[in-house]
PDB file of N, CA and C in Angstrom:
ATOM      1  N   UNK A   1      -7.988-140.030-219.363  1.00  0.00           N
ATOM      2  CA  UNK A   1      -7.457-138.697-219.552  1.00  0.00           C
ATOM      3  C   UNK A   1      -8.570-137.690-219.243  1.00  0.00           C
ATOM      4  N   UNK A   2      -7.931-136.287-218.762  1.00  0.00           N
ATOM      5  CA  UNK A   2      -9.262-135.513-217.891  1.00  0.00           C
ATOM      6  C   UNK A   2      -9.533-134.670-219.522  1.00  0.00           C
ATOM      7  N   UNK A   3     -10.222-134.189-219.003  1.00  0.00           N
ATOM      8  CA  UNK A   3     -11.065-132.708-220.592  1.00  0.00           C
ATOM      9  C   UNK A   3      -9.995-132.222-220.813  1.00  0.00           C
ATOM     10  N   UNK A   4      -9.106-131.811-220.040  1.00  0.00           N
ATOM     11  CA  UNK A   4      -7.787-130.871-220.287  1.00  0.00           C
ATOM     12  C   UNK A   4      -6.503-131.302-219.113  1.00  0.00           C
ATOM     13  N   UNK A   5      -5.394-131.376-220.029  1.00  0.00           N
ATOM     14  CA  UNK A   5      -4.035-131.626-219.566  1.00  0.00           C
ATOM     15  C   UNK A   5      -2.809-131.067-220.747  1.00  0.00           C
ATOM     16  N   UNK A   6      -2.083-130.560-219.479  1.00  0.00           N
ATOM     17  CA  UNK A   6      -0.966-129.553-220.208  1.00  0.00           C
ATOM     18  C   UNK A   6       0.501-130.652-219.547  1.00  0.00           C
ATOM     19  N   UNK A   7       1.296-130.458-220.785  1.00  0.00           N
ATOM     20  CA  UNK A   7       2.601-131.111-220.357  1.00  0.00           C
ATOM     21  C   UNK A   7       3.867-130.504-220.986  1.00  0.00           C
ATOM     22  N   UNK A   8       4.941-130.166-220.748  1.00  0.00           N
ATOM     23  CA  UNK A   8       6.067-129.604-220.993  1.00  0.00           C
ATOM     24  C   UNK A   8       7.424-130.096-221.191  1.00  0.00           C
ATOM     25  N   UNK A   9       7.807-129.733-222.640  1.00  0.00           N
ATOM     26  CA  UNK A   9       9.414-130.092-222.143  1.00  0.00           C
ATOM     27  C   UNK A   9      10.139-129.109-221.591  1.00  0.00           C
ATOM     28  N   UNK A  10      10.937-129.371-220.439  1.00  0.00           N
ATOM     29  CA  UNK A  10      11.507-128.499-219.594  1.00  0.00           C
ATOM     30  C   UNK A  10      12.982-127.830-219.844  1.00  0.00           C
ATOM     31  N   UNK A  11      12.867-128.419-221.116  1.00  0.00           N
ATOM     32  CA  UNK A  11      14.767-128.187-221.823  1.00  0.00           C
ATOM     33  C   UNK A  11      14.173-127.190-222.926  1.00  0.00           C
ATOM     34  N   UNK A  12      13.086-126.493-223.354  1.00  0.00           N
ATOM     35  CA  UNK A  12      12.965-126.044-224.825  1.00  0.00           C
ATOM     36  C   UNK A  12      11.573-124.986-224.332  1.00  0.00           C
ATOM     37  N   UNK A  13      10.687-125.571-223.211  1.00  0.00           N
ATOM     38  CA  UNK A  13       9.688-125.375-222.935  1.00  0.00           C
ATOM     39  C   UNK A  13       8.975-125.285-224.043  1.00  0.00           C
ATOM     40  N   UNK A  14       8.709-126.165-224.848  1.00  0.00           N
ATOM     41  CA  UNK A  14       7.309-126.231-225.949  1.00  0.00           C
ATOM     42  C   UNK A  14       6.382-127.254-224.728  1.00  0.00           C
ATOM     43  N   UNK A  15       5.747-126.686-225.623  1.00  0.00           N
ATOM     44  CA  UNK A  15       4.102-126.910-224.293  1.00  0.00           C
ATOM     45  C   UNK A  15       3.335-127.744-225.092  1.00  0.00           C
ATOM     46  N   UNK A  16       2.363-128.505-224.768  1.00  0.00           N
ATOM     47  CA  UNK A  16       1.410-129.213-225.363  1.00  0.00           C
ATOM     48  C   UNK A  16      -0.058-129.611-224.472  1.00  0.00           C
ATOM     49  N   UNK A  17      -1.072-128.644-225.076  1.00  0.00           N
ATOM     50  CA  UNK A  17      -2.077-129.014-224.438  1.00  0.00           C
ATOM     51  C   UNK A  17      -3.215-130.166-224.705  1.00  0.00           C
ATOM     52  N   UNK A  18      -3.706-130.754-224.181  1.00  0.00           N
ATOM     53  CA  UNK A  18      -4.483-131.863-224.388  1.00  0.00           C
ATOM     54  C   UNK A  18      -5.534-131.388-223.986  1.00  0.00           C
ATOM     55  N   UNK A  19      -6.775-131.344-225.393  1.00  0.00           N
ATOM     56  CA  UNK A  19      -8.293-131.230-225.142  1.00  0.00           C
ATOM     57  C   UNK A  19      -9.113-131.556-225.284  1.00  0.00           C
ATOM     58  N   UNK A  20      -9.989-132.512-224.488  1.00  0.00           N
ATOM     59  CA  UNK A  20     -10.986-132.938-225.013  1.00  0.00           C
ATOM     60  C   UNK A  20     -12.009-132.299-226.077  1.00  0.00           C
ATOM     61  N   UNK A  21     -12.370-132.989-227.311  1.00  0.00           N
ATOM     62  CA  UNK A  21     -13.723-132.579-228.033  1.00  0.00           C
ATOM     63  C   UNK A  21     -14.830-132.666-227.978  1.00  0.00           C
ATOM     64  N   UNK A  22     -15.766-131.529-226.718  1.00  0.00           N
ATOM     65  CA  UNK A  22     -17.092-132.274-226.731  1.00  0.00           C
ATOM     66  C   UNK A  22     -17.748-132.033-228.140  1.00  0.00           C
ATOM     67  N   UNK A  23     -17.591-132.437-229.338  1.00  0.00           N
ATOM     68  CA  UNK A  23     -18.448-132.456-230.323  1.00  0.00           C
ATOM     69  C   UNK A  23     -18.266-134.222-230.891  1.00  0.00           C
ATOM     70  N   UNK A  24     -17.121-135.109-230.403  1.00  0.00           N
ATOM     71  CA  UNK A  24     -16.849-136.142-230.421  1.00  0.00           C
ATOM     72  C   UNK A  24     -18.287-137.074-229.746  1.00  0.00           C
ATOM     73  N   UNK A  25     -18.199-138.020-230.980  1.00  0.00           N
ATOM     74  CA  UNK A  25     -18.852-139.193-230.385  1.00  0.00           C
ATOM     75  C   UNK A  25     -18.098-139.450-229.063  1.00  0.00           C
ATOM     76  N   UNK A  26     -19.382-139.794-228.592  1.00  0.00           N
ATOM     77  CA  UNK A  26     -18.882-140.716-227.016  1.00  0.00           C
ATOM     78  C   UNK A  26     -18.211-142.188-227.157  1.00  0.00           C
ATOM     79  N   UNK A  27     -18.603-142.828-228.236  1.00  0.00           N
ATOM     80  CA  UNK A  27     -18.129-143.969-228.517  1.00  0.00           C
ATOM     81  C   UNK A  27     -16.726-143.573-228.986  1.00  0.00           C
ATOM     82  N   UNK A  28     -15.991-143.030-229.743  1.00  0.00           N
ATOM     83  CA  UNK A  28     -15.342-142.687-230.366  1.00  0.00           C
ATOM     84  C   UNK A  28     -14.292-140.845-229.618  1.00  0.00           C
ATOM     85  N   UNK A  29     -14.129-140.783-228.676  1.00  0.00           N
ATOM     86  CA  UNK A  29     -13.567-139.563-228.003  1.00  0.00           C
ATOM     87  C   UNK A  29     -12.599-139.138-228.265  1.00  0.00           C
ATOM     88  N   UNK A  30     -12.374-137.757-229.257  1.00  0.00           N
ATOM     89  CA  UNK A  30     -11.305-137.448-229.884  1.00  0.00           C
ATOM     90  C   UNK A  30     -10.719-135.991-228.798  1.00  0.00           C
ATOM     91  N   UNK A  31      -9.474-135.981-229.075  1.00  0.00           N
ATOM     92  CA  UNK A  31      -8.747-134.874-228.569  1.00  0.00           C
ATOM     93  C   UNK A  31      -7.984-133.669-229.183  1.00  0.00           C
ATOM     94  N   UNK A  32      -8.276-132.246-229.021  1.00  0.00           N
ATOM     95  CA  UNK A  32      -7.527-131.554-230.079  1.00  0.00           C
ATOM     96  C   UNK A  32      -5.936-131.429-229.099  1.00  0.00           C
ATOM     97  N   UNK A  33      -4.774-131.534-229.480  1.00  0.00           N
ATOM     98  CA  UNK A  33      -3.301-131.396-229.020  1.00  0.00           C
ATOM     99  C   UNK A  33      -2.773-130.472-229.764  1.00  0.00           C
ATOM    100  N   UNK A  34      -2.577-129.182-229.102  1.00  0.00           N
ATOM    101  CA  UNK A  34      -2.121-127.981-229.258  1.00  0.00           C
ATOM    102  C   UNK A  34      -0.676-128.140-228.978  1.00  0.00           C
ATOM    103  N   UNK A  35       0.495-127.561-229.678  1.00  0.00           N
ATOM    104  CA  UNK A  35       1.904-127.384-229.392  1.00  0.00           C
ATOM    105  C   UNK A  35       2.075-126.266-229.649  1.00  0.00           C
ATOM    106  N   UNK A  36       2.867-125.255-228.327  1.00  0.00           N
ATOM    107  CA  UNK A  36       3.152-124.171-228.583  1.00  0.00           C
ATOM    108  C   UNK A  36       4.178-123.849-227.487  1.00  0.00           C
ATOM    109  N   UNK A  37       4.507-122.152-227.486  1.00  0.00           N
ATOM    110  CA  UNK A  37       5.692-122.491-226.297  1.00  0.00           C
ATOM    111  C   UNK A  37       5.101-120.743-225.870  1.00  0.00           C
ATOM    112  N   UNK A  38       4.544-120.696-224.367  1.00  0.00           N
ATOM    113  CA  UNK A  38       4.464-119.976-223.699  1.00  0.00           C
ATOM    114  C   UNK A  38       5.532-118.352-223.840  1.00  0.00           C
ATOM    115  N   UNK A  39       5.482-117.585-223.856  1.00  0.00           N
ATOM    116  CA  UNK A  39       5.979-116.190-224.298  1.00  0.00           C
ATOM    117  C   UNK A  39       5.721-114.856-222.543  1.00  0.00           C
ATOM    118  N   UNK A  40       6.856-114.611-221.814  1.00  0.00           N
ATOM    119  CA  UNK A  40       6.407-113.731-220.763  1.00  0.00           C
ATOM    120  C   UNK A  40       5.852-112.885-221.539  1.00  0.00           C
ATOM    121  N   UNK A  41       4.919-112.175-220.968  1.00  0.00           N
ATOM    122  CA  UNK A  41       4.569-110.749-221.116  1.00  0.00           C
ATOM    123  C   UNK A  41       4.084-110.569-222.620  1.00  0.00           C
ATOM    124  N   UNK A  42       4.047-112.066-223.521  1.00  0.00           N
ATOM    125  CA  UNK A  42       3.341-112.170-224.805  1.00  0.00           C
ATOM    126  C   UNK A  42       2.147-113.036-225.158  1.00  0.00           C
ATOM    127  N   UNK A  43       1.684-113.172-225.937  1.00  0.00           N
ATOM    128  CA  UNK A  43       0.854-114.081-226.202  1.00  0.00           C
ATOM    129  C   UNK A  43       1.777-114.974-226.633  1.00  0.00           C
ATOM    130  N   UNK A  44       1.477-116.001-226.131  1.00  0.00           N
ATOM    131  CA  UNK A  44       2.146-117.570-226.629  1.00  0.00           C
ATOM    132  C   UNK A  44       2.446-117.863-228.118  1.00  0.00           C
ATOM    133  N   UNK A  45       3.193-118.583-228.557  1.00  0.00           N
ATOM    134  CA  UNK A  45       3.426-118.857-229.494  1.00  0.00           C
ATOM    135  C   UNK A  45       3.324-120.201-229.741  1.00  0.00           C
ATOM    136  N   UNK A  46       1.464-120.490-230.722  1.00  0.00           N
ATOM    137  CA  UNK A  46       0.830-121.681-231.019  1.00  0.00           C
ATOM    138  C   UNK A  46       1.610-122.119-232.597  1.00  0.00           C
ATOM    139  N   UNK A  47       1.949-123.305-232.715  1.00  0.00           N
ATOM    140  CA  UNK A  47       2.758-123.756-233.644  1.00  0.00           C
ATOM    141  C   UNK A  47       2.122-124.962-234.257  1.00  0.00           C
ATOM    142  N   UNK A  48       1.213-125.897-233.437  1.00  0.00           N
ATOM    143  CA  UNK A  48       0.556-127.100-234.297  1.00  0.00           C
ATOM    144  C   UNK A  48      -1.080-126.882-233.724  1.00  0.00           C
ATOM    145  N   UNK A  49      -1.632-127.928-233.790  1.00  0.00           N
ATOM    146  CA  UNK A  49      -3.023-128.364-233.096  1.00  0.00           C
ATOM    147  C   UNK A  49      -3.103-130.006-234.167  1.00  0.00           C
ATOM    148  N   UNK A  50      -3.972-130.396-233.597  1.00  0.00           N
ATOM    149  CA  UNK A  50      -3.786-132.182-233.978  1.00  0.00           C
ATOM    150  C   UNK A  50      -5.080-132.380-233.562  1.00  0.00           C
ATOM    151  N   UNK A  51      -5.660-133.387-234.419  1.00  0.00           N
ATOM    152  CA  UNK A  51      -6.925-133.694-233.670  1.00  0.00           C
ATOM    153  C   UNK A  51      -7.472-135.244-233.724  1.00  0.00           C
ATOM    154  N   UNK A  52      -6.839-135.753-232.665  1.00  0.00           N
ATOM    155  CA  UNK A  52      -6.438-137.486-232.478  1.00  0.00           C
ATOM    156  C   UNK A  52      -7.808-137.903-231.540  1.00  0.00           C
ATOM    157  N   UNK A  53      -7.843-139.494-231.627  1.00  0.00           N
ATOM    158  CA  UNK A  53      -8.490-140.412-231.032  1.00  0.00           C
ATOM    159  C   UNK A  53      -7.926-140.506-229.278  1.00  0.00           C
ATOM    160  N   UNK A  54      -8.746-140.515-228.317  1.00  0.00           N
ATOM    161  CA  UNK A  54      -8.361-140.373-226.964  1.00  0.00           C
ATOM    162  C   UNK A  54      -7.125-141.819-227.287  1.00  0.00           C
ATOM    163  N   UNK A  55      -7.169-142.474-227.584  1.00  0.00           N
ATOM    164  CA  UNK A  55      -6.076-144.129-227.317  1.00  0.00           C
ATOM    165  C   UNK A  55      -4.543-143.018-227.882  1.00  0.00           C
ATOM    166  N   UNK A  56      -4.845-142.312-229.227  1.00  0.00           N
ATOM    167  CA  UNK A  56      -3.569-141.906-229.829  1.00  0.00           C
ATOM    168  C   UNK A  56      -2.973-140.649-228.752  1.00  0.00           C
ATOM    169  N   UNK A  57      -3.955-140.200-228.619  1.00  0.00           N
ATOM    170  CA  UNK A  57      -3.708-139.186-227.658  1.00  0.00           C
ATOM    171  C   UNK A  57      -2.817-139.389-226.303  1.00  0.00           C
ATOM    172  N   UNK A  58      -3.549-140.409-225.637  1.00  0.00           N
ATOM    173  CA  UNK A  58      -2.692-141.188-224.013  1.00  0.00           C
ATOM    174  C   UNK A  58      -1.671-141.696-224.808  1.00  0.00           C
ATOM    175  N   UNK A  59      -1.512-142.226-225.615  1.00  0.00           N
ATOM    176  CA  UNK A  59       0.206-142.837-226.225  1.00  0.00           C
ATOM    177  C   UNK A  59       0.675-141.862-225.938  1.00  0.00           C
ATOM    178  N   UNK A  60       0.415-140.570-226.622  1.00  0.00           N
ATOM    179  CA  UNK A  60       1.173-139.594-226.907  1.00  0.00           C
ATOM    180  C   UNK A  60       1.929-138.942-226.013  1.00  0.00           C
ATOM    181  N   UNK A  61       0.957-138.867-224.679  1.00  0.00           N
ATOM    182  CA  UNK A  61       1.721-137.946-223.192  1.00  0.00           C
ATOM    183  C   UNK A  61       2.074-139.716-222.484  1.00  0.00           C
ATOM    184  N   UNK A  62       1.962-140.435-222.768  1.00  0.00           N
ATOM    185  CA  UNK A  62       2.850-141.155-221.636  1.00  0.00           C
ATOM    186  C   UNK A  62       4.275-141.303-222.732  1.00  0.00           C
ATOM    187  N   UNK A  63       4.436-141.352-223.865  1.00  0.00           N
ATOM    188  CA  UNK A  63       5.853-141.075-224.414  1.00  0.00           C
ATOM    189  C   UNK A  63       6.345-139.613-224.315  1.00  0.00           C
ATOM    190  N   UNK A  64       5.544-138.651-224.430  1.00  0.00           N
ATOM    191  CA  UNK A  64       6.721-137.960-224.208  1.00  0.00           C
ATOM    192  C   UNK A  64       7.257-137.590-222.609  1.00  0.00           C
ATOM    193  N   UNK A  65       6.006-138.534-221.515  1.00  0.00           N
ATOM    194  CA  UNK A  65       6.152-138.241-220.247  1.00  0.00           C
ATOM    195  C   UNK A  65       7.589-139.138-220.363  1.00  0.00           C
ATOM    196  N   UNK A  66       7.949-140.549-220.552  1.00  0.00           N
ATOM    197  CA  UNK A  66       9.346-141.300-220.640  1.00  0.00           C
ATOM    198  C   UNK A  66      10.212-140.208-221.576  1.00  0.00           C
ATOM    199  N   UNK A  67       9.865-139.433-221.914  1.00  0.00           N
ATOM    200  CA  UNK A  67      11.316-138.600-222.387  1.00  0.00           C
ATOM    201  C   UNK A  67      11.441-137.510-221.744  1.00  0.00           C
ATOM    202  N   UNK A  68      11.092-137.401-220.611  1.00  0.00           N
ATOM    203  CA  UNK A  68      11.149-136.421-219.247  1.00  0.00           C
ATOM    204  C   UNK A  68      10.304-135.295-219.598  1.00  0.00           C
ATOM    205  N   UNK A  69       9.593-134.919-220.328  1.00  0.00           N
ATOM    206  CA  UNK A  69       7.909-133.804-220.106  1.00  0.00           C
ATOM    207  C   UNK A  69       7.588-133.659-219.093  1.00  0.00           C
ATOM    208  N   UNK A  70       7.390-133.112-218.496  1.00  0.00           N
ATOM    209  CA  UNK A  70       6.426-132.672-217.120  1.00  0.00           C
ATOM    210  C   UNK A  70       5.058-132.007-217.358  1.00  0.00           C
ATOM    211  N   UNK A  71       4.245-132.676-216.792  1.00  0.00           N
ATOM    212  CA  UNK A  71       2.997-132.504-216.326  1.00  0.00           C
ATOM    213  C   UNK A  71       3.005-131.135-215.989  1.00  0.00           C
ATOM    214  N   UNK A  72       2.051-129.753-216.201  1.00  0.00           N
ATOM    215  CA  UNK A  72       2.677-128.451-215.718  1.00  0.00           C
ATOM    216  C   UNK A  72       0.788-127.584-215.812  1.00  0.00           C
ATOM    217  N   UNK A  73       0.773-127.022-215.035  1.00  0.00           N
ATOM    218  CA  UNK A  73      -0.517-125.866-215.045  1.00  0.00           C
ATOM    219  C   UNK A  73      -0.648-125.202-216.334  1.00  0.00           C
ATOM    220  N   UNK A  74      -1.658-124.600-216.867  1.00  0.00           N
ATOM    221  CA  UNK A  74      -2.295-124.330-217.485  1.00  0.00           C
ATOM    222  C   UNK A  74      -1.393-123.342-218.423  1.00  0.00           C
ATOM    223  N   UNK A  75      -0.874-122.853-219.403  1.00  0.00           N
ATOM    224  CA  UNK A  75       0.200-121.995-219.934  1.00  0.00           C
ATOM    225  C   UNK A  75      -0.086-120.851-220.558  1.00  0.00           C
ATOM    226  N   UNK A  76      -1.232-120.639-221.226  1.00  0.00           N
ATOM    227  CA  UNK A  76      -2.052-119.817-221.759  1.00  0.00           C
ATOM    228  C   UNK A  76      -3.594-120.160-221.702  1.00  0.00           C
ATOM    229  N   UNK A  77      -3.988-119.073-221.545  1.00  0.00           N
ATOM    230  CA  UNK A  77      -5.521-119.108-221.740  1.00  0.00           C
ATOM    231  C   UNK A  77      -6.582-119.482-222.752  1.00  0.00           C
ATOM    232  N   UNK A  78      -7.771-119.860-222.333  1.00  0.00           N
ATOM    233  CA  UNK A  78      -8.830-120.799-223.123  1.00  0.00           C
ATOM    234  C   UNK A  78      -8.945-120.397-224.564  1.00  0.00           C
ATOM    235  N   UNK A  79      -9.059-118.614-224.411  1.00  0.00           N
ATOM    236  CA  UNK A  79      -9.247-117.724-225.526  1.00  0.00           C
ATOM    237  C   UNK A  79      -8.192-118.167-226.824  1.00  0.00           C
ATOM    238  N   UNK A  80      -6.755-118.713-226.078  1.00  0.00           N
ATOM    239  CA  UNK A  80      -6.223-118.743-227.469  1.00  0.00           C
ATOM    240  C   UNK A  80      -5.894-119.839-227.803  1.00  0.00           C
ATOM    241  N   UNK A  81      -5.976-119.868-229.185  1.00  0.00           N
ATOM    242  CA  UNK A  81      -5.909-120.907-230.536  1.00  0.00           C
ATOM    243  C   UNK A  81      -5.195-121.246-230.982  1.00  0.00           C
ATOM    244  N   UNK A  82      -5.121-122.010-231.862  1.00  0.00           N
ATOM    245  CA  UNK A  82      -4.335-121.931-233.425  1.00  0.00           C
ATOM    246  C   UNK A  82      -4.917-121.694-234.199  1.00  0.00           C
TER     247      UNK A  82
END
């Protein structure tokens, strides 16, 4: 999995970003997973953050990739949080 990957459901558009933690052991590479749902002309609307093991993490986007998610560009910017 790269430092950062964004994936979408395309029926609801909640978004979910995948981020690497460089403060994570290298042995041990954790990911923070942001859920939120993109807003035109607003700031997004951030709803979770999660902060999983890279193994829990790849489970995570190849299931919701089998429940049709799409892989999608970047949705909001670095600046925002949860």
């Amino acid at each position: 999995m790269s430092k950062q990957a964004w994936i979408q459901d395309p029926k609801t558009a909640s978004t979910m970003r995948f981020q690497f933690d460089p403060k994570s052991w290298s042995a041990h590479p954790m990911y923070f997973v942001d859920l939120g749902r993109p807003l035109p002309g607003a700031p997004p609307l951030l709803k979770t953050r999660s902060h999983m093991r890279r193994n829990d993490a790849r489970q995570l986007w190849l299931r919701l990739k089998a429940e049709g998610w799409k892989q999608v560009d970047p949705q909001w910017g670095a600046g925002v949080d949860v």
